[in-house]
Protein backbone atom coordinates (compact mmCIF):
# COMPACT_ATOMS: atom_id res chain seq x y z
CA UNK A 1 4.77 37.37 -15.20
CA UNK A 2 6.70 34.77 -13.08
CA UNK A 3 5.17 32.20 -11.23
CA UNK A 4 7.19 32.75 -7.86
CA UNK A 5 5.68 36.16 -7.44
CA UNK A 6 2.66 34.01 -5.70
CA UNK A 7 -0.08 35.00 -8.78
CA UNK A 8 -1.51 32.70 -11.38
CA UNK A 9 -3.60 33.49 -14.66
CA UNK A 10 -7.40 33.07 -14.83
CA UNK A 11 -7.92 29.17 -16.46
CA UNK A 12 -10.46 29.47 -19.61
CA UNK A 13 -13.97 27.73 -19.18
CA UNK A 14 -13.16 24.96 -20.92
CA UNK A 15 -9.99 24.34 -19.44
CA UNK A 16 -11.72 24.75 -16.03
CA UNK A 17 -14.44 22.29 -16.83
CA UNK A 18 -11.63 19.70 -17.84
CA UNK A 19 -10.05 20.10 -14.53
CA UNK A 20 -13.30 20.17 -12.54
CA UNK A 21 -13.96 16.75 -14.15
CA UNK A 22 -10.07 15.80 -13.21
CA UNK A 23 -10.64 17.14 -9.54
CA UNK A 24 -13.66 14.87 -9.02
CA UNK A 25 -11.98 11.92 -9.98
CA UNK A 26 -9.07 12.46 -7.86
CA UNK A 27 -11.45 13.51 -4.55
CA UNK A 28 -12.04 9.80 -3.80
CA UNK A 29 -14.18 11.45 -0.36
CA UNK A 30 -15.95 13.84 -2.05
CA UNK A 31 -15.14 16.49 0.96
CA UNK A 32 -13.90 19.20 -1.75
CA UNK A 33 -10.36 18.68 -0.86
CA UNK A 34 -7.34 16.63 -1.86
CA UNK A 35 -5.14 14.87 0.49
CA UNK A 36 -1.29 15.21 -0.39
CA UNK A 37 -1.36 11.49 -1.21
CA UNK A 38 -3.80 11.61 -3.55
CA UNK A 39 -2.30 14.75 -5.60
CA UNK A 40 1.03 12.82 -5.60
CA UNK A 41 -0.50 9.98 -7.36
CA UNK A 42 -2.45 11.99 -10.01
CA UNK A 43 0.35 14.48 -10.54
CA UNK A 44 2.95 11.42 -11.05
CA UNK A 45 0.82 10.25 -14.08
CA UNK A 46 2.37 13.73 -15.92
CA UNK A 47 5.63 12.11 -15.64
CA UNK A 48 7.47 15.13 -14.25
CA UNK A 49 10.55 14.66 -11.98
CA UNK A 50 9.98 14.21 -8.25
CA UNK A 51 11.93 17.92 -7.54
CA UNK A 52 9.14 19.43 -10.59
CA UNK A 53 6.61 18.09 -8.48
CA UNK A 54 7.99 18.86 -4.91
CA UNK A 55 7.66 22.58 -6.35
CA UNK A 56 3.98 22.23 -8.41
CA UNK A 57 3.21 21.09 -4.31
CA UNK A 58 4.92 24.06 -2.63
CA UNK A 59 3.26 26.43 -5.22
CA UNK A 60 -0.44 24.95 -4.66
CA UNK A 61 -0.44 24.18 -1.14
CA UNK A 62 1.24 27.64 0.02
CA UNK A 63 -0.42 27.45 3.20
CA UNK A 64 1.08 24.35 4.23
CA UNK A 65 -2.13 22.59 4.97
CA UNK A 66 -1.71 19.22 3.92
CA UNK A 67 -4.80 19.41 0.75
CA UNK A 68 -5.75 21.52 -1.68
CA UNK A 69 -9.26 23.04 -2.75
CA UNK A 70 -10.40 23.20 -6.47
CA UNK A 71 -9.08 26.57 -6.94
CA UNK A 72 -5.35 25.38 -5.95
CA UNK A 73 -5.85 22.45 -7.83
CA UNK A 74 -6.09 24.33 -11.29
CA UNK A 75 -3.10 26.33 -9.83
CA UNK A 76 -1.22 22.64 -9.96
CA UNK A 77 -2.86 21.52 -12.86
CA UNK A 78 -1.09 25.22 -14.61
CA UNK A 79 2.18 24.43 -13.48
CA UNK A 80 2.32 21.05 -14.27
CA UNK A 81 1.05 21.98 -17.47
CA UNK A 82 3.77 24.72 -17.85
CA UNK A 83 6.54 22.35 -16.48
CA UNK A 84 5.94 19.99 -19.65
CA UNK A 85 6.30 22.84 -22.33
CA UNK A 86 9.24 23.89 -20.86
CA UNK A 87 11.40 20.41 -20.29
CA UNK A 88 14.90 22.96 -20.83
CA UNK A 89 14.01 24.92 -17.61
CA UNK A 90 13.76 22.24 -14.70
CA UNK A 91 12.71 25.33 -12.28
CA UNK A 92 9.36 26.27 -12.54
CA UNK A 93 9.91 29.01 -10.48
CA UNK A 94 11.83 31.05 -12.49
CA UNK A 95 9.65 30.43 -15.78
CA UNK A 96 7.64 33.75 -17.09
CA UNK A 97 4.09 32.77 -18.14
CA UNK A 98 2.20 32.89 -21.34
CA UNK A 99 -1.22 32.30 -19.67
CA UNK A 100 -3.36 32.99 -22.47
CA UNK A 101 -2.03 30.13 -24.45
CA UNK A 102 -1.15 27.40 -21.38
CA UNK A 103 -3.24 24.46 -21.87
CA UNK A 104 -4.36 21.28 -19.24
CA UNK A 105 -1.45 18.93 -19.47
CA UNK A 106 -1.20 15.56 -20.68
CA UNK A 107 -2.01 12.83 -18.35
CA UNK A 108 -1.24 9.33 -19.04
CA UNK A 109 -3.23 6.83 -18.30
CA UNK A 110 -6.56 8.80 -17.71
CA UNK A 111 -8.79 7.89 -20.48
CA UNK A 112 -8.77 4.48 -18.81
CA UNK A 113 -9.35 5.61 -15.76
CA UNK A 114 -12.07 7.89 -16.51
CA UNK A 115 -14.08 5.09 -18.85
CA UNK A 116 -13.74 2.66 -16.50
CA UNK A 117 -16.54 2.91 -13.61
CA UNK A 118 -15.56 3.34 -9.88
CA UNK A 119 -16.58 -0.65 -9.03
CA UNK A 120 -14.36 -1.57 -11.52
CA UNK A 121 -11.44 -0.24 -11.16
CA UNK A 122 -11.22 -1.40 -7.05
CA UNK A 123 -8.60 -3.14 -5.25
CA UNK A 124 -8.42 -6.05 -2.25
CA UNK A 125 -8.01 -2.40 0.15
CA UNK A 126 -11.24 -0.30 -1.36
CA UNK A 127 -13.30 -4.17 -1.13
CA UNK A 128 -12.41 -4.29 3.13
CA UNK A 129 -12.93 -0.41 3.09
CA UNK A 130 -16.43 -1.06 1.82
CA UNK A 131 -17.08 -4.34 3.98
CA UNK A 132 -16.26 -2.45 6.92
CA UNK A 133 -18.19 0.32 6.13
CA UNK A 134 -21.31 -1.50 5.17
CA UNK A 135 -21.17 -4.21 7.54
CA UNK A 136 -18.84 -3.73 10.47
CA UNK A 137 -18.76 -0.24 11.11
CA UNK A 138 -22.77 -0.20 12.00
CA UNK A 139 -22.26 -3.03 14.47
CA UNK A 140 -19.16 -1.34 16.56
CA UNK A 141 -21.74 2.13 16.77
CA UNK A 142 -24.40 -0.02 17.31
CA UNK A 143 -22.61 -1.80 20.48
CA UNK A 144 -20.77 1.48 21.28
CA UNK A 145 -17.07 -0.48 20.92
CA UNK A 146 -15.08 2.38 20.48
CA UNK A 147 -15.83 3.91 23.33
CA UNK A 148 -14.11 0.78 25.48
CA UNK A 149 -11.78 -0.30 22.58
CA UNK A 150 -10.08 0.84 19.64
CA UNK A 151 -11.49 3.61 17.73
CA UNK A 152 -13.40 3.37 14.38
CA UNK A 153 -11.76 3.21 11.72
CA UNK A 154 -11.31 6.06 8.88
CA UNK A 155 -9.54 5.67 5.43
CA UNK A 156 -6.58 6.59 6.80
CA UNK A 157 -5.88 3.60 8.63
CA UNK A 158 -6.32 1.32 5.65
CA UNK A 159 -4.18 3.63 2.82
CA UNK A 160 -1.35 4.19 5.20
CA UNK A 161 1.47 2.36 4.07
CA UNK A 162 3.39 -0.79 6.27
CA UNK A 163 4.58 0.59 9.64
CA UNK A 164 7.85 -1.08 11.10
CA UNK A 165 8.74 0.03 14.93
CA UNK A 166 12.18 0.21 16.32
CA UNK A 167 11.78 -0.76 20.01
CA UNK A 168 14.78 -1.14 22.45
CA UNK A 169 17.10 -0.05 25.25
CA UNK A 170 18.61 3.76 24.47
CA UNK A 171 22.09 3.41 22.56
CA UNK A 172 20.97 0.13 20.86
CA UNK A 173 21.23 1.86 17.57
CA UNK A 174 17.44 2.45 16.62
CA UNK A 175 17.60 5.99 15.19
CA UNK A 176 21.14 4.46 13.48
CA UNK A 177 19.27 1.96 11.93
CA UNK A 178 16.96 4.03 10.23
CA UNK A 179 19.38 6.94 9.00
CA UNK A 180 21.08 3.81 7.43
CA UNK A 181 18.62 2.48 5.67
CA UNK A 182 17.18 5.81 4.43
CA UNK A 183 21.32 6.42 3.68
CA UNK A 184 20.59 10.03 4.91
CA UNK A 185 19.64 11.86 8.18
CA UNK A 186 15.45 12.49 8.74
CA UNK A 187 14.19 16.15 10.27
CA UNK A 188 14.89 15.87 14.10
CA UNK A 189 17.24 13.33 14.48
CA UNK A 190 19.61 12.78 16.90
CA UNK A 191 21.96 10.49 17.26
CA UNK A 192 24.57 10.08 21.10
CA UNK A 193 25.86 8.26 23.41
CA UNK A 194 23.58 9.45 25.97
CA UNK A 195 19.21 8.85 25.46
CA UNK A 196 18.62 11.27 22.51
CA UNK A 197 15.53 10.31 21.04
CA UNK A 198 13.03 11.14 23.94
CA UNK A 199 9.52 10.80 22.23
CA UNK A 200 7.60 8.50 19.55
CA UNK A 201 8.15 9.57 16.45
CA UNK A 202 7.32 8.41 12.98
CA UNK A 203 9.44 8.99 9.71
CA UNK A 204 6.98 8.66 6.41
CA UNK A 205 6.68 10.43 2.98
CA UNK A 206 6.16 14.25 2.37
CA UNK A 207 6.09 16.78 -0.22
CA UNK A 208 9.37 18.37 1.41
CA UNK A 209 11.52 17.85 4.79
CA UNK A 210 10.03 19.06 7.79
CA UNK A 211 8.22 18.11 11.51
CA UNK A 212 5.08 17.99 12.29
CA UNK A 213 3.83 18.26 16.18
CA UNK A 214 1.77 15.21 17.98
CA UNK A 215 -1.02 17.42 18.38
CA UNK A 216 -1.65 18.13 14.59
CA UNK A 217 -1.03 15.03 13.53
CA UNK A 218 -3.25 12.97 15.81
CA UNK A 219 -6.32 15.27 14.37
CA UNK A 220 -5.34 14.94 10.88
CA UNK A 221 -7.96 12.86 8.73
CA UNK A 222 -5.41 12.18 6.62
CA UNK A 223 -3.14 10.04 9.00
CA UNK A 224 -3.74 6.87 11.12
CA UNK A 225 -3.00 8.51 14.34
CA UNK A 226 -6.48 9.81 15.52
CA UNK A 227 -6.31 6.95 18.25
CA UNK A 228 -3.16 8.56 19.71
CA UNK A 229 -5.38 11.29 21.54
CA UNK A 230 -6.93 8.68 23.69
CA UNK A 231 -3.33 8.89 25.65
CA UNK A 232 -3.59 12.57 26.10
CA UNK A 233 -1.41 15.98 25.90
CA UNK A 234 1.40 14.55 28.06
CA UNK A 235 1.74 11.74 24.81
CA UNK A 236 1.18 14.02 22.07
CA UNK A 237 3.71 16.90 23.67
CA UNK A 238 6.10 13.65 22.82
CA UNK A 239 5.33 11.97 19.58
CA UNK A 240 5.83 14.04 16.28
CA UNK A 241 6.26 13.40 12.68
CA UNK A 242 9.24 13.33 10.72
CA UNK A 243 8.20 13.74 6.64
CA UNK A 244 10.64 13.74 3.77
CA UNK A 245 10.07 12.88 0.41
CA UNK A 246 12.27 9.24 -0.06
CA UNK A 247 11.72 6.63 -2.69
CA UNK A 248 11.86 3.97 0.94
CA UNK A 249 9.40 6.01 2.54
CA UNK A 250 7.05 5.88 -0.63
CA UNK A 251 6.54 2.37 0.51
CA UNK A 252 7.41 1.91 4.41
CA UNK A 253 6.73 4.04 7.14
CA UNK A 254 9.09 4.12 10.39
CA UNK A 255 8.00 4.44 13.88
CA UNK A 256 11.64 5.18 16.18
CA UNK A 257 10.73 4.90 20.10
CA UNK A 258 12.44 6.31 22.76
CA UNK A 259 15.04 4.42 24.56
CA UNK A 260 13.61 1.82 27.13
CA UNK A 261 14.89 3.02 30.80
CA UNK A 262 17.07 1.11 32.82
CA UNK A 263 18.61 0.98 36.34
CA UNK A 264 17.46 3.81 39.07
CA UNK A 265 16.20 5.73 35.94
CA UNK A 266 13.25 3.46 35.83
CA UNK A 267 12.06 4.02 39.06
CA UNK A 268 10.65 8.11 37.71
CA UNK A 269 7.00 7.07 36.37
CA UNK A 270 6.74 8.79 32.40
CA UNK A 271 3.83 11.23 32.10
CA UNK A 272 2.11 8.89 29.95
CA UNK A 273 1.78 5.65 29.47
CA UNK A 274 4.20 4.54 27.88
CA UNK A 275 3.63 0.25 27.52
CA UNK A 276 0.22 1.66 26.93
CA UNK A 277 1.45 3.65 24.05
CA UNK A 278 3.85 1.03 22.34
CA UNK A 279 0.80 -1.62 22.53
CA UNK A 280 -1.22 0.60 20.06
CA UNK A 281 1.26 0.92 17.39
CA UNK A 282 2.40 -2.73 18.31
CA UNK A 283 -1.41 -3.44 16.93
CA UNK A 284 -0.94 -0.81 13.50
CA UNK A 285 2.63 -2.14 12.86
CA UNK A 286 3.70 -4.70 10.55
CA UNK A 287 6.57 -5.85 11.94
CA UNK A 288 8.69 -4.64 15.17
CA UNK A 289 12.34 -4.88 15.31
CA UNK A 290 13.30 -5.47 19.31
CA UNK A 291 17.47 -4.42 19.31
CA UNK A 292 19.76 -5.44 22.00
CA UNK A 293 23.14 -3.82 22.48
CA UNK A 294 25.65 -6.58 23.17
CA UNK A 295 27.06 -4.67 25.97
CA UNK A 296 23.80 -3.97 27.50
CA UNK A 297 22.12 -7.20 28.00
CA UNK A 298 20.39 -7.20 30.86
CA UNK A 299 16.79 -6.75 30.44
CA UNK A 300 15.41 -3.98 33.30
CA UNK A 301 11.86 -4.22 34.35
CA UNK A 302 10.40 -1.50 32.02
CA UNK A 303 11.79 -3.45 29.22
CA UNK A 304 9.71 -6.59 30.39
CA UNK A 305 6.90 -4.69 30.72
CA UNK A 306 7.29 -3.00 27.14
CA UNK A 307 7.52 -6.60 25.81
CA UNK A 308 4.68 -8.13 27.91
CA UNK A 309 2.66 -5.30 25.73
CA UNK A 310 3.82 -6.91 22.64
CA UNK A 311 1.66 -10.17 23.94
CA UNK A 312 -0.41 -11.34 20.89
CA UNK A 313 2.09 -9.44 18.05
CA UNK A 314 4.61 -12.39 18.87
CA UNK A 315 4.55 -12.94 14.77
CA UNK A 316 5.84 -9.65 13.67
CA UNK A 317 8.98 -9.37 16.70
CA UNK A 318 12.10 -9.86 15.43
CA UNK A 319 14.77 -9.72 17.57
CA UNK A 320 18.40 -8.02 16.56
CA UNK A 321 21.35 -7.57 18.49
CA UNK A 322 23.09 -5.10 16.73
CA UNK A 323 26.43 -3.57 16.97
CA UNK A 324 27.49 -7.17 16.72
CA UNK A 325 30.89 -5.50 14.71
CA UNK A 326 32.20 -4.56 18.63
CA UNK A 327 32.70 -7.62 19.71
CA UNK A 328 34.83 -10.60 18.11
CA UNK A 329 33.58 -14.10 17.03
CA UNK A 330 34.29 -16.24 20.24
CA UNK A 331 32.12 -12.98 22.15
CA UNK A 332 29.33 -12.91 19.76
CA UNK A 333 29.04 -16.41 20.51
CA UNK A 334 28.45 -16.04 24.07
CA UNK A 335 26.63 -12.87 24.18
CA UNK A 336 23.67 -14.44 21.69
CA UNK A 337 23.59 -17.73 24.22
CA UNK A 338 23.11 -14.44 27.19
CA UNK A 339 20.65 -13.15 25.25
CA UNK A 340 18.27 -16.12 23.99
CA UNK A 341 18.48 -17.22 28.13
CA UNK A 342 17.28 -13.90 29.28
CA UNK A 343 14.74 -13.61 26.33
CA UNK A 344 13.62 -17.44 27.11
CA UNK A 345 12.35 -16.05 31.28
CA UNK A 346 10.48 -12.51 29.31
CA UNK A 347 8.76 -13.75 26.45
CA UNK A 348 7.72 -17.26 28.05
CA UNK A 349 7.39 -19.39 24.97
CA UNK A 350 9.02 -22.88 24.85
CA UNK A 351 10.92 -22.48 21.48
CA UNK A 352 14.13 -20.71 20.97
CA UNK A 353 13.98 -17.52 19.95
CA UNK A 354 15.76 -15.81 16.62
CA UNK A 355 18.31 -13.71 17.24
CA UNK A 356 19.61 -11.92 13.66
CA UNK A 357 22.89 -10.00 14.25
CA UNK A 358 23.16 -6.00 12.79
């Protein structure tokens, strides 16, 4: 029987108990579900490649849900375990089954993490997750605050990884800068002369390529986006998620904007709010990367306003004037004098701004 006809064998009891035990550990929430983040981290521990894996993921989560339940769990916990005893045939897919015989796999690293008790094997992350849980979150219910603020937090917001935001005129080379450093192109990407990207969207991990509407994403417990629906359809009919699986993206997530307007374009209102919108992942981010286009350097009122919004973030801007390469030495020169002046009148702070060249 081959695996890609969709059917798996029926586990034996004990090898069912093992990976009830196994499925426990790895539901950190205890909802009966795991998150694709958390699967990725158990299944890495059975030292398959990162393609065996992408397909022990496509097999188990055939619905394209995001998490698995037990039963898809043994399903993963099968083909990882078939994967191993068959190291000659990289595709899973095309292995026939001996189902009678297939035992769990070998996971390394478990028997410590299964003797060890849950206090005890915490980091700095699962400490402020409990803090604010125990002590924080009670007061903000207590004193309604996320009805006027920001929203409670979930677990979401303090697993995702660091966020860095592209923000900046259109043509300044945002979407650029990211297909450079990820040295390939991310699903729904588009590159012009003319605006292209026209909505929010963020480029993190996955199991496989693919893009995910606002709308989904800003409900799934899984993501730090649930804060998003406070801005309404209008926003979420223009942010979307961009997933890929990328060694980068294992440890940075990218949020590209769209292009800050300019000139009589300006003057047509967005359907959202759109300084509204950049201020809230201004306050998730870890850093945001403001680019100027040396040709472009006059900063329009929309652009003031976006980086009035940025009030209180001033640590994490850093400001790049890319496409530096288009003009020669004796230019560069004078453009980055133009640019620190106009920057001095917008962000209103006595000391000279940075300005790093791309």
């Amino acid at each position: 029987m081959e695996i890609g006809s969709g059917r798996t064998g029926v586990c034996p009891k004990e090898h069912q108990k093992i990976s009830q035990e196994w499925f426990n550990l790895v539901d950190s929430d205890g909802d009966g579900r795991i998150t694709g983040n958390e699967a990725t981290k158990f299944f890495a521990m059975s030292r398959l490649s990162r393609e065996e894996l992408k397909q022990v993921w496509a097999i188990a989560d055939t619905k394209r849900q995001g998490f698995v339940g037990f039963s898809e769990f043994v399903t993963a916990m099968q083909m990882i375990s078939l994967a191993l005893d068959h190291e000659s045939t990289p595709d899973i897919l095309k292995t026939t089954v001996d189902w009678e015989n297939n035992k769990p796999p070998v996971i390394e690293g478990l028997d410590d993490l299964v003797a060890l008790p849950l206090n005890a094997v915490t980091s700095i992350v699962d400490g402020l997750k409990r803090m604010y849980n125990e002590k924080l979150k009670p007061l903000e219910l207590a004193y309604r605050f996320n009805d006027f603020a920001s929203p409670l937090l979930t677990n979401s917001d303090f697993d995702s990884k660091p966020m860095v935001m592209l923000l900046g005129q259109y043509s300044t080379g945002k979407t650029t800068f990211i297909k450079h450093l990820l040295r390939c192109n991310y699903p729904g990407a588009h590159i012009g002369p003319e605006p292209t990207t026209d909505r929010f969207v963020v480029v993190m991990s996955g199991p496989d390529e693919r893009s995910i509407p606002g709308n989904t994403i800003a409900v799934h417990a899984d993501m730090p986006f649930s804060g998003l629906t406070t801005f309404g359809g209008a926003f979420l009919s223009k942010f979307e998620c961009s997933q890929m699986p990328h060694p980068l993206l294992d440890e940075i997530t990218f949020v590209d904007t769209p292009g800050v307007l300019s000139g009589e374009k300006q003057r047509t209102q967005r359907s959202y709010d759109f300084t509204g919108a950049i201020s809230w992942f201004a306050a998730k981010c870890d850093v945001i990367l403001l680019l100027f286009d040396p040709h472009k350097l006059d900063i329009s009122d929309e652009c003031k306003r976006v980086i009035s919004s940025l009030r209180g973030h001033d640590d994490k801007i850093r400001v790049v004037l890319n496409k530096a390469d288009q003009v020669d030495t004796q230019q560069l020169m004078r453009v980055c004098r133009a640019l620190m002046w106009s920057l001095g009148k917008v962000l209103n702070t006595p000391e000279v701004v940075r300005v790093y060249i791309g």
